[in-house]
PDB file of N, CA and C in Angstrom:
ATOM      1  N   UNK A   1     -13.974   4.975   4.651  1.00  0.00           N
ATOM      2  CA  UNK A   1     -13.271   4.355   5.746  1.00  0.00           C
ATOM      3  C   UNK A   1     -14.119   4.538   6.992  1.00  0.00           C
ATOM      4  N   UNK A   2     -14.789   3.202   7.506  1.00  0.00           N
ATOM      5  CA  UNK A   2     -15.888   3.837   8.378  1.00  0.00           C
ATOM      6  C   UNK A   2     -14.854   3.649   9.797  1.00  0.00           C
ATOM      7  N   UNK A   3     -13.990   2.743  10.144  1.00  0.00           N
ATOM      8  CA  UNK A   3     -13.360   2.853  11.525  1.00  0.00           C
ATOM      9  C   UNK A   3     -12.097   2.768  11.175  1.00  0.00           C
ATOM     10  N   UNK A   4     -11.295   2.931  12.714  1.00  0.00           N
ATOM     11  CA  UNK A   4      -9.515   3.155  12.463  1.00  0.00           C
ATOM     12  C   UNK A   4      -9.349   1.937  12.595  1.00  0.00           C
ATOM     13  N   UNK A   5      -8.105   1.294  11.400  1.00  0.00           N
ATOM     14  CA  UNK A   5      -7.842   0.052  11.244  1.00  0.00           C
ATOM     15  C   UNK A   5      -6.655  -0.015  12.420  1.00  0.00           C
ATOM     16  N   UNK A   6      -6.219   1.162  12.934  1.00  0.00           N
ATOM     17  CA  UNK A   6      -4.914   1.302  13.510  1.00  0.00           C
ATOM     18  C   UNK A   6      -5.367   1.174  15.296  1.00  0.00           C
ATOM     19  N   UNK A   7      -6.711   1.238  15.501  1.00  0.00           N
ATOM     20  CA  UNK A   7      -7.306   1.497  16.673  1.00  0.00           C
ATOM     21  C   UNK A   7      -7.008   0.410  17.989  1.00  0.00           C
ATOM     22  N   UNK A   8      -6.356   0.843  18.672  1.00  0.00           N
ATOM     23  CA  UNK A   8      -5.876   0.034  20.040  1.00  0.00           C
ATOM     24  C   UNK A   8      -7.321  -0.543  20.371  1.00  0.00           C
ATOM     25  N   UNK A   9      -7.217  -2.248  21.102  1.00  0.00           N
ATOM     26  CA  UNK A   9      -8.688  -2.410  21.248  1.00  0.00           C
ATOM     27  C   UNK A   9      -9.293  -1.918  23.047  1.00  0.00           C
ATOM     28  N   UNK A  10      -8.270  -1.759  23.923  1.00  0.00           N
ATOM     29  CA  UNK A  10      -8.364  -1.173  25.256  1.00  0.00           C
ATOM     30  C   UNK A  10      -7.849   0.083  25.534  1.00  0.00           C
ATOM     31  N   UNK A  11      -8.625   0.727  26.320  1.00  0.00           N
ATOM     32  CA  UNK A  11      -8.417   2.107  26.569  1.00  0.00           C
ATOM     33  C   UNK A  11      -7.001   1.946  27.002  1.00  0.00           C
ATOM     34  N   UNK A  12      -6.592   3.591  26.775  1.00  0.00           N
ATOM     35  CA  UNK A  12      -4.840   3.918  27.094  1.00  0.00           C
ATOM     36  C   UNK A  12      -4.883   4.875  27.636  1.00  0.00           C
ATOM     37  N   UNK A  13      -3.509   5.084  28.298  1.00  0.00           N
ATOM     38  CA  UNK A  13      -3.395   6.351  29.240  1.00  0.00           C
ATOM     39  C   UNK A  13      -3.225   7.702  28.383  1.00  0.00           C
ATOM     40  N   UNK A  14      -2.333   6.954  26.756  1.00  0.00           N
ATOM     41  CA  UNK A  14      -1.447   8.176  26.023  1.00  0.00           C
ATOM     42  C   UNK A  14      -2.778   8.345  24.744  1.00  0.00           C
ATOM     43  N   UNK A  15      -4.087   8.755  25.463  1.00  0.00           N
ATOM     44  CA  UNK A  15      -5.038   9.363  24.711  1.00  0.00           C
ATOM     45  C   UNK A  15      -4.804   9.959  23.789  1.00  0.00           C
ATOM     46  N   UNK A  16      -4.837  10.204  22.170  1.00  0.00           N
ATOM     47  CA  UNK A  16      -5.112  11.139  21.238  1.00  0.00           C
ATOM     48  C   UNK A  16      -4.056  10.332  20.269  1.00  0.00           C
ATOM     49  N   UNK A  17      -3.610   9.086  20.758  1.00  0.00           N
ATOM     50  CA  UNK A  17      -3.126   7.954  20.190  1.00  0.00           C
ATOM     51  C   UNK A  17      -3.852   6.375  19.591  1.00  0.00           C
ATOM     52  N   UNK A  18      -3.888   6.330  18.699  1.00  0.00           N
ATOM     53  CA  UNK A  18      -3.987   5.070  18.543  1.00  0.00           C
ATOM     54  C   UNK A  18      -2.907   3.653  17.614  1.00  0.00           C
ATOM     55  N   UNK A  19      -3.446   2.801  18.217  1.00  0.00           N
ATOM     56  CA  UNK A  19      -1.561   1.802  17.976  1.00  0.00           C
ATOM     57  C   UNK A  19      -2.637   0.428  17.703  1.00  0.00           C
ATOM     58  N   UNK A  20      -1.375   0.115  17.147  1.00  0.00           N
ATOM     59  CA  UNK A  20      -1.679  -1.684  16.121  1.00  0.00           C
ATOM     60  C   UNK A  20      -0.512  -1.856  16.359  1.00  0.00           C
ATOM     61  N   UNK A  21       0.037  -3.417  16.440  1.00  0.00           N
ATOM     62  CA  UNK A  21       1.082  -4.148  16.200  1.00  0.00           C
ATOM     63  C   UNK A  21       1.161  -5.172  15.134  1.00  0.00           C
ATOM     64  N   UNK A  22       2.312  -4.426  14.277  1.00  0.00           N
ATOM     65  CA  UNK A  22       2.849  -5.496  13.120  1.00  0.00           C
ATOM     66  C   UNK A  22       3.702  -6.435  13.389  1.00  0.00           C
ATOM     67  N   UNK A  23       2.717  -7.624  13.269  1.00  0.00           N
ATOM     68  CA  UNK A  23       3.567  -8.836  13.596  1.00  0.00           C
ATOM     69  C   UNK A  23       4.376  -9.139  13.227  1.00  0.00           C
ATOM     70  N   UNK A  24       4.388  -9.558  11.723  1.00  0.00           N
ATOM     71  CA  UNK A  24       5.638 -10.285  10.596  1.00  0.00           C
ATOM     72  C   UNK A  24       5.585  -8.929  10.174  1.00  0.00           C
ATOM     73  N   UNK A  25       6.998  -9.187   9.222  1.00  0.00           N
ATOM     74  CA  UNK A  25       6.858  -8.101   8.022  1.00  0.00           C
ATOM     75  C   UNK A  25       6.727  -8.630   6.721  1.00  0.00           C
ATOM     76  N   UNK A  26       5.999  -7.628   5.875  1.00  0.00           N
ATOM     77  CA  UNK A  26       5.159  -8.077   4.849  1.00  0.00           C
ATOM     78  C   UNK A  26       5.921  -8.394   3.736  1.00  0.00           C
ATOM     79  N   UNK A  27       5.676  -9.280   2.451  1.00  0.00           N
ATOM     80  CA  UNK A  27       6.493  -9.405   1.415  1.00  0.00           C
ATOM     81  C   UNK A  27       6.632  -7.326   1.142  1.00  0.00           C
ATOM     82  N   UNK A  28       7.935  -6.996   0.148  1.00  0.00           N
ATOM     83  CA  UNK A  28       8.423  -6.014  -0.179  1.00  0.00           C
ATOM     84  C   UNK A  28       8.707  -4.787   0.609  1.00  0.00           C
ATOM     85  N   UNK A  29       8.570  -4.981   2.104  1.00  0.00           N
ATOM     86  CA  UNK A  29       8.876  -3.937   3.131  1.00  0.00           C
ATOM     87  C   UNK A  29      10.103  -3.798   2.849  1.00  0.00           C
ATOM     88  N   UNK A  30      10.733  -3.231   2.836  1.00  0.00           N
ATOM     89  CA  UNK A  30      12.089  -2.644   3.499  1.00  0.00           C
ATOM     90  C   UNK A  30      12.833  -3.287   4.688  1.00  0.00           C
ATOM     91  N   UNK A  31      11.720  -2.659   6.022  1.00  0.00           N
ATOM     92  CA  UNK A  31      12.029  -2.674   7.161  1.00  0.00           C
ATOM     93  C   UNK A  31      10.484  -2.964   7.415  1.00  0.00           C
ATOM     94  N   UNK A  32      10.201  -3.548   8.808  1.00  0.00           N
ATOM     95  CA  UNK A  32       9.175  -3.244   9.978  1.00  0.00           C
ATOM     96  C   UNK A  32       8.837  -2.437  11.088  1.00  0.00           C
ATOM     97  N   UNK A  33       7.592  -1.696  10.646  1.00  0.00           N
ATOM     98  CA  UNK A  33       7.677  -0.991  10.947  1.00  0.00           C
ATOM     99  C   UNK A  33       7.238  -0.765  12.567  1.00  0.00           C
ATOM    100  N   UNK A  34       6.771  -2.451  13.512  1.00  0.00           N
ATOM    101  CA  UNK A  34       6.764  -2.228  14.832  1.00  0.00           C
ATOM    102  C   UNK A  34       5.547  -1.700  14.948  1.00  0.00           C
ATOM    103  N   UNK A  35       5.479  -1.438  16.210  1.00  0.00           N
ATOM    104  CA  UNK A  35       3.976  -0.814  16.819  1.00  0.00           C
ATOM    105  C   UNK A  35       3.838   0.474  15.756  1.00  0.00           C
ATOM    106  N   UNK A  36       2.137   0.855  15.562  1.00  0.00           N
ATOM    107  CA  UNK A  36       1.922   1.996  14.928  1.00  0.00           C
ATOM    108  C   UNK A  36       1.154   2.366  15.772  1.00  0.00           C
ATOM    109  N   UNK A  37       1.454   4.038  15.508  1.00  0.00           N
ATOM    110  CA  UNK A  37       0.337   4.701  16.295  1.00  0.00           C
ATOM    111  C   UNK A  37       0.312   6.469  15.356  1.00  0.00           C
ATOM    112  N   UNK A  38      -1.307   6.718  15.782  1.00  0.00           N
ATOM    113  CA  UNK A  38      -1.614   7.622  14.930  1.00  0.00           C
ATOM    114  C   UNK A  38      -2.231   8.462  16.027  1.00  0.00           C
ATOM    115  N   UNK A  39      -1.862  10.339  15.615  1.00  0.00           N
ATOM    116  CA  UNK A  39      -2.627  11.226  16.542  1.00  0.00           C
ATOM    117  C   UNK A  39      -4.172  11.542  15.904  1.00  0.00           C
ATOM    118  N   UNK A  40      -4.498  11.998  16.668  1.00  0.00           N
ATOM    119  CA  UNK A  40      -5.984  12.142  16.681  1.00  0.00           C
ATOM    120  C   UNK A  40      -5.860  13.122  15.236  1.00  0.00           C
ATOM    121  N   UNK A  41      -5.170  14.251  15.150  1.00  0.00           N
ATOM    122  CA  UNK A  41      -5.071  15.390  14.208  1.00  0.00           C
ATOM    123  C   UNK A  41      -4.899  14.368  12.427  1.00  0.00           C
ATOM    124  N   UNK A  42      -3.613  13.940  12.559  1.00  0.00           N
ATOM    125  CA  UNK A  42      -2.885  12.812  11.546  1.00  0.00           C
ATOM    126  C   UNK A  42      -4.453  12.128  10.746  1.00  0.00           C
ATOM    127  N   UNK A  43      -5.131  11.283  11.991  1.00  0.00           N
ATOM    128  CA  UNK A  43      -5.894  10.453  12.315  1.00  0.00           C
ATOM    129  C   UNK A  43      -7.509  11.267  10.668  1.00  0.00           C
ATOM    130  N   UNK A  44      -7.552  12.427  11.337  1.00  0.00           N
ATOM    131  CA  UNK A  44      -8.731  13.412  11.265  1.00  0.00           C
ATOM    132  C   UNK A  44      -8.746  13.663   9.892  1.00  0.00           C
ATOM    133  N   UNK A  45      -6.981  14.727   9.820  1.00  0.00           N
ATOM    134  CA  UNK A  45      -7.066  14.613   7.984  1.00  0.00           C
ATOM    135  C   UNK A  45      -7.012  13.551   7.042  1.00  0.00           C
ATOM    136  N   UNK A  46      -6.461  12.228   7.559  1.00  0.00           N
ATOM    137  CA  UNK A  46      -6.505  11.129   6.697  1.00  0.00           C
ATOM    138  C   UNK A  46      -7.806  10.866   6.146  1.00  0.00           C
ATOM    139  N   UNK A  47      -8.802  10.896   6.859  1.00  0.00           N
ATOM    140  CA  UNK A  47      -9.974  10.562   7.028  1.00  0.00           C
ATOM    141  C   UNK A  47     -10.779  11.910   6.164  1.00  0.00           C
ATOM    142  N   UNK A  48     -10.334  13.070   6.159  1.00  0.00           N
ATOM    143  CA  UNK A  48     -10.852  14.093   5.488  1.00  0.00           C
ATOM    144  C   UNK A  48     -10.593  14.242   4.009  1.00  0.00           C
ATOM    145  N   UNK A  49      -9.405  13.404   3.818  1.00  0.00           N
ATOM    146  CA  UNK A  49      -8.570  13.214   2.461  1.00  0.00           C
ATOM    147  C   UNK A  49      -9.536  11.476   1.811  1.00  0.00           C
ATOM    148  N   UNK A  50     -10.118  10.984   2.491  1.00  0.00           N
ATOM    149  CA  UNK A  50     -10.353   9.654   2.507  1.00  0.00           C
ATOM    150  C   UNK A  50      -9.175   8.708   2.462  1.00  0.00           C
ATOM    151  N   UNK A  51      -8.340   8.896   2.947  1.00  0.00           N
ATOM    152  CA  UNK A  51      -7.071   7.652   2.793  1.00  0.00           C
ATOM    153  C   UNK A  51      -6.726   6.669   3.746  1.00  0.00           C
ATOM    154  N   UNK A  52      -5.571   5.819   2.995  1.00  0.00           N
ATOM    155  CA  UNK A  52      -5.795   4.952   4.442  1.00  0.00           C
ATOM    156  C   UNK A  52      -4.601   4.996   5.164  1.00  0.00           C
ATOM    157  N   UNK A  53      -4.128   4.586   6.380  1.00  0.00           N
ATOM    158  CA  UNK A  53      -3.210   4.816   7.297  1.00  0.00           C
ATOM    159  C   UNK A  53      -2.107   3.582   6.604  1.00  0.00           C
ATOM    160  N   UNK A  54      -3.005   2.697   6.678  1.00  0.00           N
ATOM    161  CA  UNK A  54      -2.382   1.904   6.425  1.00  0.00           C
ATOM    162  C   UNK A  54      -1.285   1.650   5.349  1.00  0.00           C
ATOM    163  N   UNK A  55      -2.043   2.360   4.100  1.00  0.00           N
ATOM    164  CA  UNK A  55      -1.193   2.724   2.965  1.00  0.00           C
ATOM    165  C   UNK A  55       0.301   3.634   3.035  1.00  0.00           C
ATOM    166  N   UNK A  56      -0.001   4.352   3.872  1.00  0.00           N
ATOM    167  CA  UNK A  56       1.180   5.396   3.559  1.00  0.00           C
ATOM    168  C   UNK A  56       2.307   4.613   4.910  1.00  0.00           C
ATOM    169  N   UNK A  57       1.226   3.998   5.768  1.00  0.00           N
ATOM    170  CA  UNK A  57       2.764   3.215   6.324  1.00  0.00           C
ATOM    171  C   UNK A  57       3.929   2.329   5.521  1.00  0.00           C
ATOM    172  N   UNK A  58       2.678   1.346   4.611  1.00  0.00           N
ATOM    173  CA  UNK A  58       3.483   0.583   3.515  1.00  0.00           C
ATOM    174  C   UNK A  58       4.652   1.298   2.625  1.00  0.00           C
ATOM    175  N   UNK A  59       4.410   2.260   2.221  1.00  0.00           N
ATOM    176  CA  UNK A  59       4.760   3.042   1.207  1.00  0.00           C
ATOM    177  C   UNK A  59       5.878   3.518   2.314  1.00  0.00           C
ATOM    178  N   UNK A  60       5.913   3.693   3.410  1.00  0.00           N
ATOM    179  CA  UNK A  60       7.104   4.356   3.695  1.00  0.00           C
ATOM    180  C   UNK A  60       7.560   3.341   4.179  1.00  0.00           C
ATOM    181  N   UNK A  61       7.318   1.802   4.637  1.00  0.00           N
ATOM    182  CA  UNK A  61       8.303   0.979   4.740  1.00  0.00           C
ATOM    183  C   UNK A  61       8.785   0.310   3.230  1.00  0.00           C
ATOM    184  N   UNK A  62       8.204   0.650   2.766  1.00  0.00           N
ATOM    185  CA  UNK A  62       8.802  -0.179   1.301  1.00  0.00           C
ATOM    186  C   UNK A  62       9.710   1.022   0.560  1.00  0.00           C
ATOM    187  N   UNK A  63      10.296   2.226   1.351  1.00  0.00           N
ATOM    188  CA  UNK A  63      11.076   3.127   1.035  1.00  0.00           C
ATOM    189  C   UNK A  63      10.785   4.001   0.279  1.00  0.00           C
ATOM    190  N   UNK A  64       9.255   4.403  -0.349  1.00  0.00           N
ATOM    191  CA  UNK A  64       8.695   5.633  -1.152  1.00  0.00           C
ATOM    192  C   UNK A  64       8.784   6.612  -0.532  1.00  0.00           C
ATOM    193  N   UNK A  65      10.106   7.440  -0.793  1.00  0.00           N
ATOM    194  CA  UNK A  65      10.421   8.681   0.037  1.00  0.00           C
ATOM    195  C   UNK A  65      10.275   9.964  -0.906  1.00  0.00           C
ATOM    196  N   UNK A  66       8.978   9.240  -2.365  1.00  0.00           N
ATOM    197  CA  UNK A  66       9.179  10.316  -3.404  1.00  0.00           C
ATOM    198  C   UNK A  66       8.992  11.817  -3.398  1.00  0.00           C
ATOM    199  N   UNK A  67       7.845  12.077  -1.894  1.00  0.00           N
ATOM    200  CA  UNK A  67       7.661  13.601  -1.728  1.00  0.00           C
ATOM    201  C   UNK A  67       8.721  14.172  -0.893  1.00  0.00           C
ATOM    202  N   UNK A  68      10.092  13.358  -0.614  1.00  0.00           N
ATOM    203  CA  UNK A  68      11.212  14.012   0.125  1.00  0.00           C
ATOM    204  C   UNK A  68      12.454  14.749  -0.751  1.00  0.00           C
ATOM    205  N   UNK A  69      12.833  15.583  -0.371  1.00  0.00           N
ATOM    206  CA  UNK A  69      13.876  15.895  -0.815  1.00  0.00           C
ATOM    207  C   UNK A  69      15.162  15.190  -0.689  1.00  0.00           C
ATOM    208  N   UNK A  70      16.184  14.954  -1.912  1.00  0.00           N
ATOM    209  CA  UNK A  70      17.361  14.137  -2.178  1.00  0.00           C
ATOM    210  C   UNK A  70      18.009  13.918  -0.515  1.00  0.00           C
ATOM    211  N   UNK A  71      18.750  14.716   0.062  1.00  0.00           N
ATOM    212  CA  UNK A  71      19.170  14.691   1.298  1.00  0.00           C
ATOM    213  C   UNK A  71      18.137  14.218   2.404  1.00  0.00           C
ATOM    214  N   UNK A  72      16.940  14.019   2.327  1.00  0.00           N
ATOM    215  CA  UNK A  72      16.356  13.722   3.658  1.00  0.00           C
ATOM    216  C   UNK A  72      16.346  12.388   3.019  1.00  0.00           C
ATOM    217  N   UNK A  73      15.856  11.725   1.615  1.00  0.00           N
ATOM    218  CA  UNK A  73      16.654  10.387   0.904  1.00  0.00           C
ATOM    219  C   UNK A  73      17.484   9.641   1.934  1.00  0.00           C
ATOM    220  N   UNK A  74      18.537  10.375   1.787  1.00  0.00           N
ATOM    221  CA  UNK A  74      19.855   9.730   1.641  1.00  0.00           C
ATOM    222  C   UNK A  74      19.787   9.706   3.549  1.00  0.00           C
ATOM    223  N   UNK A  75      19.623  10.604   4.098  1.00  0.00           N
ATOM    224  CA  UNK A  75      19.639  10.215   5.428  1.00  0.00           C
ATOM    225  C   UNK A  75      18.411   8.737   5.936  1.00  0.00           C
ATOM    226  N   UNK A  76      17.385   8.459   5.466  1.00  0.00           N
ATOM    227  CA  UNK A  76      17.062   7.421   5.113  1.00  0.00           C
ATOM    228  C   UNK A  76      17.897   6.242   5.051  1.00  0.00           C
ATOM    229  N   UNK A  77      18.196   6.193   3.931  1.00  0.00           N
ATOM    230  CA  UNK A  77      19.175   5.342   3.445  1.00  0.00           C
ATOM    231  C   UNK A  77      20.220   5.107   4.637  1.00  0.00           C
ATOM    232  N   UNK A  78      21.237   5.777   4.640  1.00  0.00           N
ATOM    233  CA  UNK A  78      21.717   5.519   5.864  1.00  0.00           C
ATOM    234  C   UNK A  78      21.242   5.496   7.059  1.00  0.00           C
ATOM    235  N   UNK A  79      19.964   5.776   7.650  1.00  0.00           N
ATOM    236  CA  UNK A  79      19.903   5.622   8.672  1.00  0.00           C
ATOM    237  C   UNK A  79      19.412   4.155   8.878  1.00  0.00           C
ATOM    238  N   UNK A  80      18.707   3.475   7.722  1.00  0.00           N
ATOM    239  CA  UNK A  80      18.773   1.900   7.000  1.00  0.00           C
ATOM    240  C   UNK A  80      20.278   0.987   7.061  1.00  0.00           C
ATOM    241  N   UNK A  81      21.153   1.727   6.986  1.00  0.00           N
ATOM    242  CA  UNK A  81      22.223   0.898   7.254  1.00  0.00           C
ATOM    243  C   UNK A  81      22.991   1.017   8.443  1.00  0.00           C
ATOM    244  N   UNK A  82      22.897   2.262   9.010  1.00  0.00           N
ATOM    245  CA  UNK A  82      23.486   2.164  10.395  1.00  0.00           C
ATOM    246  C   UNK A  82      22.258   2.198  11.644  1.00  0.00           C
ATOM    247  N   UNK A  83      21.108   2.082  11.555  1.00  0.00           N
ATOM    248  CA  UNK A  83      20.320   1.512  12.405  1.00  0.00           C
ATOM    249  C   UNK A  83      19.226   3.184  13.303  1.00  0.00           C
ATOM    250  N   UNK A  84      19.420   3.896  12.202  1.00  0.00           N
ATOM    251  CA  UNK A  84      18.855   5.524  13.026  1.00  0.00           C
ATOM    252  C   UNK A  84      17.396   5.772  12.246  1.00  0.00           C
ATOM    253  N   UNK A  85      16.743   6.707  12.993  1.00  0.00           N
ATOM    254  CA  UNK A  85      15.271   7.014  12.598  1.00  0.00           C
ATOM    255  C   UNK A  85      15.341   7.468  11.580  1.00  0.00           C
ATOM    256  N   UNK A  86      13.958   6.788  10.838  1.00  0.00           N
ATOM    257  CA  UNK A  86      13.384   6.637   9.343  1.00  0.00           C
ATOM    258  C   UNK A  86      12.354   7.563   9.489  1.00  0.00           C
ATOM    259  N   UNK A  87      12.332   8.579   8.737  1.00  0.00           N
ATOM    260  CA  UNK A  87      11.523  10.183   8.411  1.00  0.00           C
ATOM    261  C   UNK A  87      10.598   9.849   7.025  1.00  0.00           C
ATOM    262  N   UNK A  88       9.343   9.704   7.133  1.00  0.00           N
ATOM    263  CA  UNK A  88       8.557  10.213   5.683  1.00  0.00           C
ATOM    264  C   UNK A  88       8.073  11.181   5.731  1.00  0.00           C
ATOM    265  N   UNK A  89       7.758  12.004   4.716  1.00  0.00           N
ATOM    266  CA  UNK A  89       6.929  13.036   4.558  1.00  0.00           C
ATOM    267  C   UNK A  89       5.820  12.008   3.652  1.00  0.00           C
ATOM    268  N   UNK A  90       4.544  13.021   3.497  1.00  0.00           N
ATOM    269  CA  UNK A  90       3.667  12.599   2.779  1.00  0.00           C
ATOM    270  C   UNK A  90       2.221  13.863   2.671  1.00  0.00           C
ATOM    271  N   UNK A  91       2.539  14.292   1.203  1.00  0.00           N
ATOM    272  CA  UNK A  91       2.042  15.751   0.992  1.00  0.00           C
ATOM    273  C   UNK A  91       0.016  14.500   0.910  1.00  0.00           C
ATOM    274  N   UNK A  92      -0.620  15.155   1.594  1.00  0.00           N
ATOM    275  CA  UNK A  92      -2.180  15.033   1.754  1.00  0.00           C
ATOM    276  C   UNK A  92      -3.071  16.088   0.645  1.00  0.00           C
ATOM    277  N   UNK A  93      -2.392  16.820   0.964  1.00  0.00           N
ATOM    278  CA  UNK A  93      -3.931  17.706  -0.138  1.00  0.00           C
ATOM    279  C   UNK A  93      -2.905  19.344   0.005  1.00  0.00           C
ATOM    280  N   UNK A  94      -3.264  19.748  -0.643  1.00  0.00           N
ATOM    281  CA  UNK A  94      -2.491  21.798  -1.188  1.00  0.00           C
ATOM    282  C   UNK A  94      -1.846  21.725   0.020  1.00  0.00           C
ATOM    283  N   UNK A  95      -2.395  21.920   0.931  1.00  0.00           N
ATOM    284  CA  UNK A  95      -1.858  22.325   2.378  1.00  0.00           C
ATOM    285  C   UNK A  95      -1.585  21.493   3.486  1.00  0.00           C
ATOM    286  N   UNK A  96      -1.822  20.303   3.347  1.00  0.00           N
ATOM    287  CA  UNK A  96      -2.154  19.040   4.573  1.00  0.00           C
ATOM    288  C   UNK A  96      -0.385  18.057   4.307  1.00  0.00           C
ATOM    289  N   UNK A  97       0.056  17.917   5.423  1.00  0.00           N
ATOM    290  CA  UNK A  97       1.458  17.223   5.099  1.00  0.00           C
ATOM    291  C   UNK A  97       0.855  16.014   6.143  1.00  0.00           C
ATOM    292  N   UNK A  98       1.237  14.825   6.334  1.00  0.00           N
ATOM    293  CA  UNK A  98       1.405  13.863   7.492  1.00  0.00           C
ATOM    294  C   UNK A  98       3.133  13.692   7.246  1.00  0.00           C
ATOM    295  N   UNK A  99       3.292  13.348   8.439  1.00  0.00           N
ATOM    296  CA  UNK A  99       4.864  12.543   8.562  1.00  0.00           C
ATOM    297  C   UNK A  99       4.778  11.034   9.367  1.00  0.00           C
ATOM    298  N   UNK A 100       5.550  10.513   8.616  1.00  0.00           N
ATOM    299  CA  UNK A 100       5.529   8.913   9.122  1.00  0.00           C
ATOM    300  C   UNK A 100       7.100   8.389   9.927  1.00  0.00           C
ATOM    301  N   UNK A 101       7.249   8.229  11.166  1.00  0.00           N
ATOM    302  CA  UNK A 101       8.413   8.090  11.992  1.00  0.00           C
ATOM    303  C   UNK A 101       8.633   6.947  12.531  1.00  0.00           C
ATOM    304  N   UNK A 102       9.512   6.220  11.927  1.00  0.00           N
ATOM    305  CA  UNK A 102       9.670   4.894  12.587  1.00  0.00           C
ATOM    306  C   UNK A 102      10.947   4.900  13.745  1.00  0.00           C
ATOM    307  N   UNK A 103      11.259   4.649  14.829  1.00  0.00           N
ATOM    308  CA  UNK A 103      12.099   4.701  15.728  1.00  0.00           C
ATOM    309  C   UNK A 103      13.448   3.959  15.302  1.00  0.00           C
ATOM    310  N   UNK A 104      14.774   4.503  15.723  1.00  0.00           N
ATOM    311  CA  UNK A 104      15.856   3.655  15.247  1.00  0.00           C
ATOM    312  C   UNK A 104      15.726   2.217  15.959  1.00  0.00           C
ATOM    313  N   UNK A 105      15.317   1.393  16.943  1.00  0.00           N
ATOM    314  CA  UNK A 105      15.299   0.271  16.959  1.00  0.00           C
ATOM    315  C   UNK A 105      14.254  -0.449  16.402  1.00  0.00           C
ATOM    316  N   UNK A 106      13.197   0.114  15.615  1.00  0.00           N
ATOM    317  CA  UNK A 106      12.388  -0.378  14.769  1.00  0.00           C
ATOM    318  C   UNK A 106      11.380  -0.690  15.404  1.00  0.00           C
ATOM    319  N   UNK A 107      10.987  -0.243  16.949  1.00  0.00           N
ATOM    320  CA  UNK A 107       9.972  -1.039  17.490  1.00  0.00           C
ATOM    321  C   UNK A 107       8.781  -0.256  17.188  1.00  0.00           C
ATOM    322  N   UNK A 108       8.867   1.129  17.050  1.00  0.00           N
ATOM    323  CA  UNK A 108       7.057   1.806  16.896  1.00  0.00           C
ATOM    324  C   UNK A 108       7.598   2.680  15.687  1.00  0.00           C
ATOM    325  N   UNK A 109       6.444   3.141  14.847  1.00  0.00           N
ATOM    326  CA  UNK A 109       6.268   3.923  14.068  1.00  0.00           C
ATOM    327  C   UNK A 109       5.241   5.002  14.190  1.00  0.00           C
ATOM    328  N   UNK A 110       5.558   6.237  13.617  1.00  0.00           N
ATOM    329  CA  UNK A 110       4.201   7.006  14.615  1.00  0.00           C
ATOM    330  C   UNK A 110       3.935   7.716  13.286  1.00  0.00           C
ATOM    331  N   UNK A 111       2.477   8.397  12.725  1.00  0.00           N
ATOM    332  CA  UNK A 111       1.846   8.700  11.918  1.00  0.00           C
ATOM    333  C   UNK A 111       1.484  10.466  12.666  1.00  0.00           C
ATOM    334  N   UNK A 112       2.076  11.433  12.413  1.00  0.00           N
ATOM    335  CA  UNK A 112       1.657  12.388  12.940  1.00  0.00           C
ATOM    336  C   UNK A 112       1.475  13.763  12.182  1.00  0.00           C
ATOM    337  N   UNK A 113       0.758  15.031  12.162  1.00  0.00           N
ATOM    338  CA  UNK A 113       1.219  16.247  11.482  1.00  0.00           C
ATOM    339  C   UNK A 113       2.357  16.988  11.815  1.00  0.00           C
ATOM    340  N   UNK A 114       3.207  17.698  10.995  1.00  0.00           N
ATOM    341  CA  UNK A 114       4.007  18.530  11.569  1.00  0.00           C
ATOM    342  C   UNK A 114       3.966  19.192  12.948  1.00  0.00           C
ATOM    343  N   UNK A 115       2.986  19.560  13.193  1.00  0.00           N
ATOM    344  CA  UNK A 115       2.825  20.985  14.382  1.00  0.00           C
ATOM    345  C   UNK A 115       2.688  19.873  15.319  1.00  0.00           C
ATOM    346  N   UNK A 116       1.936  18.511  15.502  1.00  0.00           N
ATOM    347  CA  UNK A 116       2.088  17.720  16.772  1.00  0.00           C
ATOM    348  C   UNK A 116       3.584  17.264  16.878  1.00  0.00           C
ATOM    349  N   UNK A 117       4.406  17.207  16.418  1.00  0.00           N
ATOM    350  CA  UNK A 117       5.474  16.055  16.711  1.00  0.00           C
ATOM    351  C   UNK A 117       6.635  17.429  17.674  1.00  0.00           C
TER     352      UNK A 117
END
């Protein structure tokens, strides 16, 4: 992965961020997932793992909540039907977690590690 596919193309004030906007939403999403943005940390291990950002956004809008536990599921789920923030986990390597956060009005999604959020 030689550059960030997620990479804002003009400088920003909220440095150690970078954001893309999803226009349509894609055949088999779920939901849309709105502006993305990734921290520099998120950003670093993806890239250390070789993966792509892009992937694990899909995967958590198309509802693969398989590294979550039943109850963080189900709050999902409902938060899908009554309109509240969508939580992924996503185990990276032995020790490396990312989390994927989409906002309850659906407009941004944010790609971050535990210890930043």
């Amino acid at each position: 992965m030689n550059a960030n596919p997620l990479a804002f193309a003009a400088p920003r004030p909220d440095a150690g961020l970078r954001r893309r906007r999803c226009g349509t939403q894609a055949p088999g999403l779920v939901f849309n997932p709105g502006g993305v943005s990734i921290t520099d940390g998120a950003w670093s291990a993806m890239r250390r793992f070789d993966l792509d950002a892009t992937d694990l956004v899909r995967r958590h809008c198309m509802a693969d909540w398989s590294h979550m536990m039943p109850h963080d599921r189900q709050a999902n789920l409902d938060a899908l039907r009554r309109g509240g923030r969508i939580f992924s986990s996503f185990q990276l390597g032995p020790d490396v977690r990312v989390w994927v956060i989409t906002e309850a009005d659906r407009s941004s999604t944010s790609i971050v590690l535990p210890g930043e959020f």
